[in-house]
Protein backbone atom coordinates (compact mmCIF):
# COMPACT_ATOMS: atom_id res chain seq x y z
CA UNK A 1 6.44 15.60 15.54
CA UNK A 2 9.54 14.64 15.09
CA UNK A 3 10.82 11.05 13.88
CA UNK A 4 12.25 8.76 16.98
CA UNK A 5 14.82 6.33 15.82
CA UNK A 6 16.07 3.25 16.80
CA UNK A 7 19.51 3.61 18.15
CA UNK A 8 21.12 2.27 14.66
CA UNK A 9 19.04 5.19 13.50
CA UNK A 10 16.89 3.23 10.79
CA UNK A 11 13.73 2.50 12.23
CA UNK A 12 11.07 5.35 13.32
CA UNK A 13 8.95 4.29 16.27
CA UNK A 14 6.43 7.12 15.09
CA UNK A 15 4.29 7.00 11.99
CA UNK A 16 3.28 10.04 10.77
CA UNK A 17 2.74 11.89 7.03
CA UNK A 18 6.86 12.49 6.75
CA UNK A 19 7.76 8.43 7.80
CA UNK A 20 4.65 6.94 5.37
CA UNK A 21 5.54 9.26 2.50
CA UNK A 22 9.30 7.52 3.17
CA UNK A 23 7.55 4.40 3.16
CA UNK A 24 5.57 4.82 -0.07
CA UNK A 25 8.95 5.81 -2.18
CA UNK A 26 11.16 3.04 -0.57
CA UNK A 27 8.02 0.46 -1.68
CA UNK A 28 7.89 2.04 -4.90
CA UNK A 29 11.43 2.14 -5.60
CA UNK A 30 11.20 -1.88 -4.77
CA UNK A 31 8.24 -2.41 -6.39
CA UNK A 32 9.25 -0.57 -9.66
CA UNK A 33 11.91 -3.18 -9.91
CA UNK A 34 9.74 -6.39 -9.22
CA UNK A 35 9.45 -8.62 -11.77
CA UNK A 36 5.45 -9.14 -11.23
CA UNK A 37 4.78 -5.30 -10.24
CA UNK A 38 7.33 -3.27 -12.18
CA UNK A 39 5.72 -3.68 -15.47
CA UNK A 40 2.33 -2.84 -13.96
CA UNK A 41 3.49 0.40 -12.24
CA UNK A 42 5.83 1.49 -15.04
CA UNK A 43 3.12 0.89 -17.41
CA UNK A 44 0.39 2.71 -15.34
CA UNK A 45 2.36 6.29 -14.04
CA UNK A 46 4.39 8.30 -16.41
CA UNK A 47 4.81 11.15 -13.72
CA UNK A 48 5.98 9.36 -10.67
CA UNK A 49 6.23 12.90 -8.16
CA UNK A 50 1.93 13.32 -8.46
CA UNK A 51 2.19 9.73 -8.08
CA UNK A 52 4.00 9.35 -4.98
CA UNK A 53 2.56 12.61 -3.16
CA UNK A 54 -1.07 10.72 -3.96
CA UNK A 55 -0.57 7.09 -2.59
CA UNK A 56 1.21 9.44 0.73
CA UNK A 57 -1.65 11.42 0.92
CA UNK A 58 -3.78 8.04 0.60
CA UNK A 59 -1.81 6.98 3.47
CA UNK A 60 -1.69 9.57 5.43
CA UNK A 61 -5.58 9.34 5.35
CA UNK A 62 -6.16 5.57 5.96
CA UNK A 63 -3.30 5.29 8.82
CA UNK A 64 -3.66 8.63 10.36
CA UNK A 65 -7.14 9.79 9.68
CA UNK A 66 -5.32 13.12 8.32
CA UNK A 67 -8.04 14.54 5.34
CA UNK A 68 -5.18 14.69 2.58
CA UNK A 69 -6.50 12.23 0.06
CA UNK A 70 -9.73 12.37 -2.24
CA UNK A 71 -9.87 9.87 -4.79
CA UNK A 72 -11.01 6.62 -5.44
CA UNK A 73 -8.80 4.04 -4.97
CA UNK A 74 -11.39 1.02 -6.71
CA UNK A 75 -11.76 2.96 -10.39
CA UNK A 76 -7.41 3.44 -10.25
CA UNK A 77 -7.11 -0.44 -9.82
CA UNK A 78 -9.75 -0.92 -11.94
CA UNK A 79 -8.35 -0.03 -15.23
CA UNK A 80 -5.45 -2.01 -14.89
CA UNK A 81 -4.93 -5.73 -15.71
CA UNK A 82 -4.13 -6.92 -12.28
CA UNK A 83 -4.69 -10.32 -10.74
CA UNK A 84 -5.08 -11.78 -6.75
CA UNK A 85 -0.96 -12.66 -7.02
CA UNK A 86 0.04 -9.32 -8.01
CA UNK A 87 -1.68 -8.09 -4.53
CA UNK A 88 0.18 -10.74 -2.28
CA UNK A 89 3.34 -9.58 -3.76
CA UNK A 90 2.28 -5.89 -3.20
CA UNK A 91 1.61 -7.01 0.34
CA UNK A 92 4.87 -8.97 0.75
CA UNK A 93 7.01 -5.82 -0.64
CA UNK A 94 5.06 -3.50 1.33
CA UNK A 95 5.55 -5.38 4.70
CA UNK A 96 9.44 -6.02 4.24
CA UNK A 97 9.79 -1.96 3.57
CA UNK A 98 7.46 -1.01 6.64
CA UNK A 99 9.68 -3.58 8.95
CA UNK A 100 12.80 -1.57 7.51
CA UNK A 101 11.37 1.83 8.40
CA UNK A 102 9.54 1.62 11.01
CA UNK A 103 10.08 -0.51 14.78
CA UNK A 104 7.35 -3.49 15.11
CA UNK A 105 4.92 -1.79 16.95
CA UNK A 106 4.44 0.97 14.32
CA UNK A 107 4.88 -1.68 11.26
CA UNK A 108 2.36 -3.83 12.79
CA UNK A 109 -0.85 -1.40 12.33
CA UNK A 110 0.59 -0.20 8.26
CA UNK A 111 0.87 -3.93 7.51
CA UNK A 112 -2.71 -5.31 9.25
CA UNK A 113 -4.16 -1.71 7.28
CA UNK A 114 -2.47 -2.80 4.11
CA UNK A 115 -4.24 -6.31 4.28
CA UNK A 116 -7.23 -4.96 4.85
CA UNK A 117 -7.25 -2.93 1.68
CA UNK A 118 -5.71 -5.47 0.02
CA UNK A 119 -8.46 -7.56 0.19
CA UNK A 120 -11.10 -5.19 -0.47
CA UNK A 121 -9.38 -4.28 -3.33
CA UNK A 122 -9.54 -7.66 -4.17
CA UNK A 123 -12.84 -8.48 -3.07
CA UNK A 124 -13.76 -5.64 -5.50
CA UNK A 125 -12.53 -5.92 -8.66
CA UNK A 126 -12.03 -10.26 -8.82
CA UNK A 127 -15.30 -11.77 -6.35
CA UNK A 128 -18.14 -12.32 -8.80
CA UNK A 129 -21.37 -13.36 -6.52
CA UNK A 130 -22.54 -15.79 -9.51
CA UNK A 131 -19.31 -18.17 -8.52
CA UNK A 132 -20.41 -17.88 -4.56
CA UNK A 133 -21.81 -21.57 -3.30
CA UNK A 134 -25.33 -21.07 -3.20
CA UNK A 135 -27.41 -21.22 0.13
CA UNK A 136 -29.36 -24.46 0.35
CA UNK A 137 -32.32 -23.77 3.26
């Protein structure tokens, strides 16, 4: 399907695999240059093309249901020294580059999708049960 464009021609009104893998290099290209992320990413992919064809393909799975990643995106975060901020950032970065690309009603469901794994993410690798307030019955 082809791309439909706002009438400045920036922003697609359609998501599909060509518009998110746009999406993940315009983040990445951002994000590469963050003060907070950049030294994570740079120190974490030394070939950025697999790179970038995998988080699309991770995309392309978790917005459009199309079977194109296999992976596990927990163990990848897991070796790397990352903490809760580093995620907001991600988040902030990730929403300003959907709202570029894409019209509201498409950035909407990539940014509430990107929270979501956000927190799981986060929920994963930093929430220890021992620190949880304990139940009093």
């Amino acid at each position: 399907m082809e791309d439909r464009l706002d009438v400045a021609g920036n922003q697609s009104s359609d998501t599909s695999v060509r518009t998110l893998s746009r999406l993940v290099r315009q983040f990445y290209a951002k994000a590469r240059g963050d003060p907070l992320l950049g030294p994570v990413f740079e120190g974490a992919v030394t070939d950025w093309e697999p790179h970038l064809d995998r988080v699309a393909a991770f995309w392309a799975t978790a917005a459009l249901g199309v079977p194109a990643y296999r992976g596990n995106p927990m163990a990848a975060h897991r070796k790397h020294a990352l903490t809760p901020a580093m995620f907001d950032r991600w988040l902030l970065i990730w929403g300003e580059t959907a709202d570029e690309i894409f019209m509201p009603d498409a950035a909407e469901p990539l940014k509430t999708r990107a929270a979501i794994i956000a927190e799981s993410l986060k929920l994963g690798l930093f929430f220890d049960p021992q620190d949880a307030p304990q139940r009093t019955e």
